[in-house]
N, C-alpha and C. Protein backbone atom coordinates (compact mmCIF):
# COMPACT_ATOMS: atom_id res chain seq x y z
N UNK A 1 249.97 130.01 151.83
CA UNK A 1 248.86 130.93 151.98
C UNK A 1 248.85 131.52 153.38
N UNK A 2 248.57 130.39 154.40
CA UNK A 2 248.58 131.34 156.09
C UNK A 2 250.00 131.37 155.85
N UNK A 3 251.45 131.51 155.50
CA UNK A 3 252.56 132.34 156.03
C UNK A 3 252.41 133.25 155.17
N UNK A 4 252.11 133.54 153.59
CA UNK A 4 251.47 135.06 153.25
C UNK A 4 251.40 136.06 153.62
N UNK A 5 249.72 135.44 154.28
CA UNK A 5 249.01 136.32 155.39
C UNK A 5 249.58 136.26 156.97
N UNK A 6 250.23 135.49 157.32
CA UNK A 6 251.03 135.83 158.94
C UNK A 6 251.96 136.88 158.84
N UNK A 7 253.19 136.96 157.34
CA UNK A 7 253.84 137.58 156.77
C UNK A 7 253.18 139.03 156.74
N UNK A 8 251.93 139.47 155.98
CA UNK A 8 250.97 140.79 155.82
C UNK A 8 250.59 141.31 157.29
N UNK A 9 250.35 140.58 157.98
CA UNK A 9 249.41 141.07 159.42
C UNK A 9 251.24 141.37 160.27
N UNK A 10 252.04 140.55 160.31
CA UNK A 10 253.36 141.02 161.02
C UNK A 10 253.91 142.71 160.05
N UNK A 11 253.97 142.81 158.74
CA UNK A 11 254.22 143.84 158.18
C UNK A 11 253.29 145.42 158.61
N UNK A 12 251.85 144.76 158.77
CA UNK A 12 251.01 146.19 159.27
C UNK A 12 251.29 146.44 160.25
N UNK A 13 251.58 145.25 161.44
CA UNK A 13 251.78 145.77 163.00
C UNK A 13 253.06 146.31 163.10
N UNK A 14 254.03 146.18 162.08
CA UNK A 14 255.12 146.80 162.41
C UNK A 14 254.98 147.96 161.67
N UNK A 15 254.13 148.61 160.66
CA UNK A 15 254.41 149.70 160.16
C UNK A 15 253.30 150.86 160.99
N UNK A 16 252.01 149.91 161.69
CA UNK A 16 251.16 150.96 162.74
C UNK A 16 252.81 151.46 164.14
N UNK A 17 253.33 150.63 164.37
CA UNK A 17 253.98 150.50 165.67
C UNK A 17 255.16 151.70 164.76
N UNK A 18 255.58 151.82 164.10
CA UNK A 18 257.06 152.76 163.40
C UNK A 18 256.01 153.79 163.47
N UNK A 19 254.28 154.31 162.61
CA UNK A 19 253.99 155.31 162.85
C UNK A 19 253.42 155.93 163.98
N UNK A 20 252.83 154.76 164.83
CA UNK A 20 252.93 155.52 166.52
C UNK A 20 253.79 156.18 166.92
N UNK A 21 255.48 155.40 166.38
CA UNK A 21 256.51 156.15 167.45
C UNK A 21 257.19 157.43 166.57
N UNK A 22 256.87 157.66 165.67
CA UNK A 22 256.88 159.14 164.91
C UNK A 22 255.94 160.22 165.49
N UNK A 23 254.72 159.47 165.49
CA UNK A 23 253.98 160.62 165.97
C UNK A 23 253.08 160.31 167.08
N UNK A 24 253.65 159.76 167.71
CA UNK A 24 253.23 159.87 169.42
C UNK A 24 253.49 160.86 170.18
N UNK A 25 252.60 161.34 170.87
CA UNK A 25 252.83 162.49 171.29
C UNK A 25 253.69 162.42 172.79
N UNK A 26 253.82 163.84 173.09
CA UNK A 26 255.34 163.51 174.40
C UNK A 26 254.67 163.23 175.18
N UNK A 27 253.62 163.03 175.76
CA UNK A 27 253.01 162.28 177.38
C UNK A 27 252.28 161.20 177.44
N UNK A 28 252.75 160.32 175.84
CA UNK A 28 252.11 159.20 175.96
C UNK A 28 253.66 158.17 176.50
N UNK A 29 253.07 157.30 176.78
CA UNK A 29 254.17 156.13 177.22
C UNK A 29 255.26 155.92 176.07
N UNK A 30 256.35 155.74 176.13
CA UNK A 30 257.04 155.35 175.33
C UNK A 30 256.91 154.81 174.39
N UNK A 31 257.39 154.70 173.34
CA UNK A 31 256.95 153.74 171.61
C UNK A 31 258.14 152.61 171.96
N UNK A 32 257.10 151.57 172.07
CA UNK A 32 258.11 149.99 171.96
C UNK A 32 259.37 150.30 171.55
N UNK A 33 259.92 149.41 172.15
CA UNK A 33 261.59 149.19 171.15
C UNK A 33 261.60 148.12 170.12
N UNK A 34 263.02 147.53 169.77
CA UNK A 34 263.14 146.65 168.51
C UNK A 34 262.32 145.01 168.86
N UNK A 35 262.89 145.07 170.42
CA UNK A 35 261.97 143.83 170.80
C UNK A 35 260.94 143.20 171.06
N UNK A 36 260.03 144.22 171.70
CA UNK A 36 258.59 144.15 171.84
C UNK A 36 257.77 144.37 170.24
N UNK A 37 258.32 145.16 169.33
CA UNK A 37 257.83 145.00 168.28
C UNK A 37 257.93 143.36 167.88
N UNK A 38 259.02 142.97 167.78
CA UNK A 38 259.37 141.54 167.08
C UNK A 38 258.55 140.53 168.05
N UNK A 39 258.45 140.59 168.98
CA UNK A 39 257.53 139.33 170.28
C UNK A 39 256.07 139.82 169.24
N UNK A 40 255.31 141.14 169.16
CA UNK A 40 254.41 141.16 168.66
C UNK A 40 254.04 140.56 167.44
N UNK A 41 255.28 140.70 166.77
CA UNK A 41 254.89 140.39 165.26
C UNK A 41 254.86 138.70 165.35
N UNK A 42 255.96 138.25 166.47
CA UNK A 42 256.17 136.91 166.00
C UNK A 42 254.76 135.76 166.63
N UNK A 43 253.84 137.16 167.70
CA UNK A 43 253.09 136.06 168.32
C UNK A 43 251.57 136.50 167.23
N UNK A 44 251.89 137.60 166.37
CA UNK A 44 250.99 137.34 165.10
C UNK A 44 251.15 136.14 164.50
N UNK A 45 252.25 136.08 163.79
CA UNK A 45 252.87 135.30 162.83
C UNK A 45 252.29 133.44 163.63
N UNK A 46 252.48 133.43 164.70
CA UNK A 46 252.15 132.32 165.24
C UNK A 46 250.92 132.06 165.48
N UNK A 47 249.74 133.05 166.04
CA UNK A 47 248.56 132.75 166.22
C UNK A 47 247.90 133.49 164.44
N UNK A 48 248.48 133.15 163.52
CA UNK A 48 247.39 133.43 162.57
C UNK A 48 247.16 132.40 161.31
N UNK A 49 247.89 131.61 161.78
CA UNK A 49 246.59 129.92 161.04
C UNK A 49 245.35 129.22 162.24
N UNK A 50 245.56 129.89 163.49
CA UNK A 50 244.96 129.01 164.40
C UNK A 50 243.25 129.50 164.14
N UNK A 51 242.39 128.67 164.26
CA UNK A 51 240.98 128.35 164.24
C UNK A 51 240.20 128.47 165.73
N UNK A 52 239.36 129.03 165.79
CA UNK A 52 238.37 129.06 167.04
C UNK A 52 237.94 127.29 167.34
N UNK A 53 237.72 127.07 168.47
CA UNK A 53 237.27 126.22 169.00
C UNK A 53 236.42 125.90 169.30
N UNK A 54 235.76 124.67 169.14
CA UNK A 54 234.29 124.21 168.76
C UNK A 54 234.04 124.25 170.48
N UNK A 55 232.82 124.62 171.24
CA UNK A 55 232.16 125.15 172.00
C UNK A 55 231.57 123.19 172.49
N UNK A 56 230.72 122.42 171.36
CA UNK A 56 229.79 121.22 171.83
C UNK A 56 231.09 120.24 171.45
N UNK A 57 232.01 120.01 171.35
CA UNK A 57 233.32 118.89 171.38
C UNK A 57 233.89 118.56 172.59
N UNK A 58 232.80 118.97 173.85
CA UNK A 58 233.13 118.78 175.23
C UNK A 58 232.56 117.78 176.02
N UNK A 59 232.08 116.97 175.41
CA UNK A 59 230.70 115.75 175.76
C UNK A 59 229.18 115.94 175.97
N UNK A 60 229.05 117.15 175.70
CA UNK A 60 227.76 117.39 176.64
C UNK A 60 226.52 116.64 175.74
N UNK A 61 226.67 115.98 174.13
CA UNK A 61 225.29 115.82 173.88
C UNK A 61 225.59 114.27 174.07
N UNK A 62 226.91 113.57 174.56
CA UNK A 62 227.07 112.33 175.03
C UNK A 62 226.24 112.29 176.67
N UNK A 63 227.04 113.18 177.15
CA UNK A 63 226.09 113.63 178.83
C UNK A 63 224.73 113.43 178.39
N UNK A 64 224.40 113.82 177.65
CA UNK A 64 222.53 114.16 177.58
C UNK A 64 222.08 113.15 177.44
N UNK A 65 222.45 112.21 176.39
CA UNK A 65 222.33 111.12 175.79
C UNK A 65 222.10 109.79 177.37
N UNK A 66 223.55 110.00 177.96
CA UNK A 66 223.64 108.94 178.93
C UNK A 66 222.93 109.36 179.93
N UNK A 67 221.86 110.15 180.09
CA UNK A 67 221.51 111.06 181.55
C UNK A 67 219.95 110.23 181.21
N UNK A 68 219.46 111.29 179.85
CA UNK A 68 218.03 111.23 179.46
C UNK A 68 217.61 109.84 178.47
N UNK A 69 218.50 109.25 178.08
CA UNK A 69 218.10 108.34 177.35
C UNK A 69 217.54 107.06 177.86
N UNK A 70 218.27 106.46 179.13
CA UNK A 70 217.21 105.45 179.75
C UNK A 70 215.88 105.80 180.37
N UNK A 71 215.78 106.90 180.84
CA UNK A 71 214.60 107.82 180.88
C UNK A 71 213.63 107.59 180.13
N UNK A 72 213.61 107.61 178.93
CA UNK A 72 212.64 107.74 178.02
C UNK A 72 212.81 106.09 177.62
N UNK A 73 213.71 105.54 177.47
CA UNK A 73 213.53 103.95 177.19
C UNK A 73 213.09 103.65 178.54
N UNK A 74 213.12 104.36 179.75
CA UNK A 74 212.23 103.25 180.86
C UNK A 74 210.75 103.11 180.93
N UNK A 75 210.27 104.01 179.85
CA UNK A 75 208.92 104.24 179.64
C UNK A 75 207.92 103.30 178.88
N UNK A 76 208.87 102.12 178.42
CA UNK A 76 208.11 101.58 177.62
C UNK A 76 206.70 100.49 178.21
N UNK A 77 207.04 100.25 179.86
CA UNK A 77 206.05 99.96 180.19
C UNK A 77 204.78 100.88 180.46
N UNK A 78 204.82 102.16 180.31
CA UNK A 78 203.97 103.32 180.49
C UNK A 78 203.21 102.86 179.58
N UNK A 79 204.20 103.02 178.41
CA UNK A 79 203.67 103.08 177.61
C UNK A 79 202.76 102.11 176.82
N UNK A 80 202.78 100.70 176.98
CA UNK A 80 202.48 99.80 177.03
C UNK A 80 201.09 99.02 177.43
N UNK A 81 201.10 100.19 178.83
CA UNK A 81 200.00 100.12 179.83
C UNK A 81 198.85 101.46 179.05
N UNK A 82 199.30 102.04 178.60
CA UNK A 82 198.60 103.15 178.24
C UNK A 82 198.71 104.44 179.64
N UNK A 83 199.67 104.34 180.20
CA UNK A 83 199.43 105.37 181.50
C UNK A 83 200.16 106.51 180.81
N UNK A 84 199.15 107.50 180.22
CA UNK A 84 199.31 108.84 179.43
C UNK A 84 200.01 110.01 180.95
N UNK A 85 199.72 109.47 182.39
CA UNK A 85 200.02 110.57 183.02
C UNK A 85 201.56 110.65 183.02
N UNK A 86 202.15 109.62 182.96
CA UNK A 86 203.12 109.45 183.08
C UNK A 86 204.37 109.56 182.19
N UNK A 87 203.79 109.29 180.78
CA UNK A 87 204.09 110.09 179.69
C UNK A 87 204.68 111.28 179.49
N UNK A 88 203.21 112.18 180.03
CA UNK A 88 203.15 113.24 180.16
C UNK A 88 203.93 114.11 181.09
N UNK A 89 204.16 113.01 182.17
CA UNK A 89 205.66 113.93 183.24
C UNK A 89 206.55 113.87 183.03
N UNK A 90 207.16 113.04 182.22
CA UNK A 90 208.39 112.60 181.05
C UNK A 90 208.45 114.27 179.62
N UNK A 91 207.76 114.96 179.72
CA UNK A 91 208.22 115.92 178.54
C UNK A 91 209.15 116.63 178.53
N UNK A 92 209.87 117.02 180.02
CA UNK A 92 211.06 117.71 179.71
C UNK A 92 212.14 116.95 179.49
N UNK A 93 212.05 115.55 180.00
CA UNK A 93 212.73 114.69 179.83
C UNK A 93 212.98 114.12 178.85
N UNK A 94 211.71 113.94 177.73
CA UNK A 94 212.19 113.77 175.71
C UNK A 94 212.81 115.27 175.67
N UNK A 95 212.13 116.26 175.88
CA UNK A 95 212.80 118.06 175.13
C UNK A 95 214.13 118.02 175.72
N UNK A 96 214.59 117.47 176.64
CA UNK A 96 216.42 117.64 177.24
C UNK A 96 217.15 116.81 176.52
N UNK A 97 216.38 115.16 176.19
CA UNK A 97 217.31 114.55 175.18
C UNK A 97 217.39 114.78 173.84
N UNK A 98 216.15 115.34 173.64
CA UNK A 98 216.24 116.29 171.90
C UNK A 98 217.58 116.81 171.76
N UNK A 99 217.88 117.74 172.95
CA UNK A 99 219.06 117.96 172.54
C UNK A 99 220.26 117.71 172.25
N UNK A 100 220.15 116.22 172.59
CA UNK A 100 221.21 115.68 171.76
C UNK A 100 221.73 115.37 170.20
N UNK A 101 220.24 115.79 169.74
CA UNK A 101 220.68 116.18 168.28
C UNK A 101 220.68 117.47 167.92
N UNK A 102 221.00 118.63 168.52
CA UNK A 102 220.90 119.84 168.56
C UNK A 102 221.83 120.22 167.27
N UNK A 103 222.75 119.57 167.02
CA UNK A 103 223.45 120.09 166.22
C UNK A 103 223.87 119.03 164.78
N UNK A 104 222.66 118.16 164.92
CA UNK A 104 222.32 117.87 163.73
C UNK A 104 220.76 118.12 162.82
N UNK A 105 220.98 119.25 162.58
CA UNK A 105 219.21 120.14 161.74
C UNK A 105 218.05 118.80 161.94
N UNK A 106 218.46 118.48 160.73
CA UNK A 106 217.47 117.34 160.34
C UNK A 106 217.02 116.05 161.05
N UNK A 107 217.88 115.76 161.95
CA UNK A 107 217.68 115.14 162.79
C UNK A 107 216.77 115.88 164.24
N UNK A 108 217.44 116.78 164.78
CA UNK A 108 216.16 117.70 165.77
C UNK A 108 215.19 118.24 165.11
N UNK A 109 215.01 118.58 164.02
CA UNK A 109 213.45 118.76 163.91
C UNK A 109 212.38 117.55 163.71
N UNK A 110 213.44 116.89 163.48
CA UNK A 110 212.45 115.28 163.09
C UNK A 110 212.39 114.69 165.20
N UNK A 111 213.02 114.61 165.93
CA UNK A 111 212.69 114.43 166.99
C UNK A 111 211.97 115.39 168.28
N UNK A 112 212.30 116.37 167.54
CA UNK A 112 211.10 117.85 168.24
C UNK A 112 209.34 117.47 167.88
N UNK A 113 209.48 117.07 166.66
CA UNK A 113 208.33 117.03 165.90
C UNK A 113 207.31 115.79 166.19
N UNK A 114 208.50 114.78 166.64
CA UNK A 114 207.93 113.26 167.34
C UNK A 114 207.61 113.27 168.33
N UNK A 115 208.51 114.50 169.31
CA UNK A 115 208.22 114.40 170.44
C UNK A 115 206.73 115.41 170.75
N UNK A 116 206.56 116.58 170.00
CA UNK A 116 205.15 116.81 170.04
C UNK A 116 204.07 115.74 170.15
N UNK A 117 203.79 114.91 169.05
CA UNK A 117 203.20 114.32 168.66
C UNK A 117 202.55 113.53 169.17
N UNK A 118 203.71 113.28 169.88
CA UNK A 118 203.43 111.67 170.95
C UNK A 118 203.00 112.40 171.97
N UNK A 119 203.36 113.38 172.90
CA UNK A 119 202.66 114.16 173.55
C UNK A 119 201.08 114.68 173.61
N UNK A 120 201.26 115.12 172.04
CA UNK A 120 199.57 115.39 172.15
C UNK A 120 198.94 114.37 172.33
N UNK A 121 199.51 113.61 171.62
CA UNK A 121 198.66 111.63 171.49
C UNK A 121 198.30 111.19 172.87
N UNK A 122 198.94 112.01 173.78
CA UNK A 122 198.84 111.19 174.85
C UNK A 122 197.96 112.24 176.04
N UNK A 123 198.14 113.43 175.60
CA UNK A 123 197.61 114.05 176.25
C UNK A 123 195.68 114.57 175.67
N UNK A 124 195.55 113.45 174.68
CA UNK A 124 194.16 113.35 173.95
C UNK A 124 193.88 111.84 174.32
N UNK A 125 194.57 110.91 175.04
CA UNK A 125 194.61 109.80 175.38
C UNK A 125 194.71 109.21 174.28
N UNK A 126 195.00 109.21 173.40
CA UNK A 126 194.95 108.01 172.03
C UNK A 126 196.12 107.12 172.33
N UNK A 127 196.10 105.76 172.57
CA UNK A 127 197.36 104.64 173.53
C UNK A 127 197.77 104.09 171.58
N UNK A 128 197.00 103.94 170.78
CA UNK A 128 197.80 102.93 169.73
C UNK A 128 198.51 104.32 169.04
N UNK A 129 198.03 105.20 168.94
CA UNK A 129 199.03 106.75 168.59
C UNK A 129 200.33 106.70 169.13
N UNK A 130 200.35 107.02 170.44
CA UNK A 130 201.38 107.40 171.58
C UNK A 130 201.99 105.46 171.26
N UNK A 131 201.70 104.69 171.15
CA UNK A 131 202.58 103.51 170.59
C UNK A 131 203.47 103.62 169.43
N UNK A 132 202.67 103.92 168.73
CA UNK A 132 203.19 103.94 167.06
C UNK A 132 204.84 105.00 167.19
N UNK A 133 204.42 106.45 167.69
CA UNK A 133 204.94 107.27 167.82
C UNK A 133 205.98 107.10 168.80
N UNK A 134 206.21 106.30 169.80
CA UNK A 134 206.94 105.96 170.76
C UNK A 134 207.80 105.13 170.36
N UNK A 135 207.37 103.76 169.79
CA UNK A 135 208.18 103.17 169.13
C UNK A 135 209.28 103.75 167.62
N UNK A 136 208.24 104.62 167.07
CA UNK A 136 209.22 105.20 165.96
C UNK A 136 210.89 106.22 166.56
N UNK A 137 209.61 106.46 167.59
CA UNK A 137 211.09 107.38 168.74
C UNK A 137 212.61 106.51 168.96
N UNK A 138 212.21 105.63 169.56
CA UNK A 138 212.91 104.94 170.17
C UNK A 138 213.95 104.30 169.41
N UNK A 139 213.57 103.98 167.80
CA UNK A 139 213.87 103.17 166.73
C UNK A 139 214.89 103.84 166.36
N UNK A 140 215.84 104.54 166.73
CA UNK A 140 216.82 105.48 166.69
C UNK A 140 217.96 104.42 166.89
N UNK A 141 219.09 104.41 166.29
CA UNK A 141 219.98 103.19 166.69
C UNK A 141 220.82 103.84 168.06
N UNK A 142 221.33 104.97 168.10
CA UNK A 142 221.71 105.17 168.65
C UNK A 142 221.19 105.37 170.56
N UNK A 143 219.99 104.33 170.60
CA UNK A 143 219.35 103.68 171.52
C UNK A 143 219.85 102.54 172.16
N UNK A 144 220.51 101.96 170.88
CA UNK A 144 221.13 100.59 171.06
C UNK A 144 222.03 100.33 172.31
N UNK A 145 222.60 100.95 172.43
CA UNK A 145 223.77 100.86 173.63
C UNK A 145 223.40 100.96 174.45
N UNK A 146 221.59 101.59 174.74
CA UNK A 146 220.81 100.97 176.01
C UNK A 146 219.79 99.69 176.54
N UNK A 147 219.73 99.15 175.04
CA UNK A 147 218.85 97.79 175.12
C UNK A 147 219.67 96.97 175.33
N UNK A 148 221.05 97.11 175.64
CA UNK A 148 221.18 95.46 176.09
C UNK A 148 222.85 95.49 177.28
N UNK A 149 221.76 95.61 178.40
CA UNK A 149 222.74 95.53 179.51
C UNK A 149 224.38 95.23 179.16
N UNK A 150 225.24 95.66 179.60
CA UNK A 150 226.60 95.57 179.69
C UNK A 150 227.37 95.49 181.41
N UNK A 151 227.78 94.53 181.51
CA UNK A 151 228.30 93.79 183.10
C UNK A 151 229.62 94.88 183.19
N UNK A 152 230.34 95.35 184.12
CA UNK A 152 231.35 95.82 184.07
C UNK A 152 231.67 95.16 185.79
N UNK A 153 233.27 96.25 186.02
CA UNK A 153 233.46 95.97 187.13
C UNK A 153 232.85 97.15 188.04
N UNK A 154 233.38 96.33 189.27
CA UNK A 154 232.27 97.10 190.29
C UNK A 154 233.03 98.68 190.11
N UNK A 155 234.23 99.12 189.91
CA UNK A 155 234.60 100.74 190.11
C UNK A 155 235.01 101.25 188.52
N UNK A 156 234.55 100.69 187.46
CA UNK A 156 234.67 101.25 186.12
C UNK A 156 233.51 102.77 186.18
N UNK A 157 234.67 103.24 185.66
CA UNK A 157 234.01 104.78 185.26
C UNK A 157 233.49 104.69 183.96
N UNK A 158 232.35 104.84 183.56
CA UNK A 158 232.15 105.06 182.11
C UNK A 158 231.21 106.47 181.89
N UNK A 159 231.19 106.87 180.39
CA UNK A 159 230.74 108.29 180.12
C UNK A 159 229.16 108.15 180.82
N UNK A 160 228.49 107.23 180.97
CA UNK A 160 227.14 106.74 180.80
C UNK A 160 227.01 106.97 182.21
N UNK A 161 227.99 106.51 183.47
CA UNK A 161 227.89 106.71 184.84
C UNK A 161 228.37 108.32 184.62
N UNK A 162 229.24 108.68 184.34
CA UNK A 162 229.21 110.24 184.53
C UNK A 162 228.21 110.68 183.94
N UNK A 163 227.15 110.59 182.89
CA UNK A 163 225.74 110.95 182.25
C UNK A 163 225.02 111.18 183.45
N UNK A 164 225.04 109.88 184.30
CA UNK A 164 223.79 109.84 185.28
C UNK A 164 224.08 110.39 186.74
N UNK A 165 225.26 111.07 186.30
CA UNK A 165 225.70 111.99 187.71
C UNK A 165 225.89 110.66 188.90
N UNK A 166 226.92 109.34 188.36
CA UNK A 166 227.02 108.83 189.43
C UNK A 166 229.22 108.21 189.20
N UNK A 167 229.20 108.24 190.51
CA UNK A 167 230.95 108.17 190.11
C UNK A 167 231.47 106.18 190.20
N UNK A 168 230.11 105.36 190.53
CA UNK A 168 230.95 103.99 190.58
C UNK A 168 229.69 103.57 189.75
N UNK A 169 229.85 102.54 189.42
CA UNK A 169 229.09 101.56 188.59
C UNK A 169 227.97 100.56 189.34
N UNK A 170 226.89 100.63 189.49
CA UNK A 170 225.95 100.00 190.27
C UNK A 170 224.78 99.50 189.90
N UNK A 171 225.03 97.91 190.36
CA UNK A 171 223.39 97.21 189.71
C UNK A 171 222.50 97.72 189.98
């Protein structure tokens, strides 16, 4: 199927390129020769199974994840205490890790929607609300890899130290 079509797209560029050089007029640049036609056709023929490249396959909702996620798990004594101000200075800080499900639908609207919630809860002071809702937050597994400390050596690089914009590993 793509040599087909690599086959069709090399056949048009060589039959636009034969009727340029028929009827090109005399003060345009020269009409290719046998070789520059064939480099053209062959770097069709080569770039036409290839696929565009995914844009978020670069770490960034791992970055987000390892940046903003102890962030919002360091809150649980806030939260605990009922200190809504503090909560409340934490919102760009849930809306930046939202985006780590940015590119799973159902999953960011369900944590956009929590993260309202708990917000208003807290910004109406209601503490067993902003609990309920905090904890359902959190209950995300992919939390896990922050509840339970991991020892390394003192100069291990991990994605989690590059998350937090730091280059060595530190108690």
């Amino acid at each position: 199927m793509a040599r087909s079509s690599a086959l069709s797209v090399a056949l048009a560029l060589f039959a636009v390129l034969a009727l340029f050089q028929r009827w090109a007029p005399s003060f345009a640049s020269p009409s290719p020769n046998r070789r520059e036609v064939l480099q053209a056709a062959g770097v069709a023929v080569a770039t036409a199974g290839v696929q565009a490249a995914y844009a978020d396959a670069q770490g960034e909702p791992v970055t987000c994840l390892a940046r903003y996620g102890p962030q919002v798990l360091g809150l649980k004594g806030a939260v605990e205490k009922g200190d809504m101000q503090t909560i409340l200075k934490k919102e760009p800080k849930f809306k930046a890790l939202n985006s780590y499900w940015r590119n799973q639908p159902g999953f960011f609207e369900k944590k956009a929607e929590l993260t309202e919630k708990l917000l208003e809860a807290a910004d109406s002071g209601n503490k067993a609300e902003v609990q309920k809702l905090y904890t359902e937050y959190v209950s995300d597994p992919v939390f896990e890899a922050f509840k339970v400390p991991v020892k390394r050596a003192k100069d291990t690089v991990t994605i989690y130290s590059y998350g937090a914009g730091k280059t060595k590993y530190e108690d």
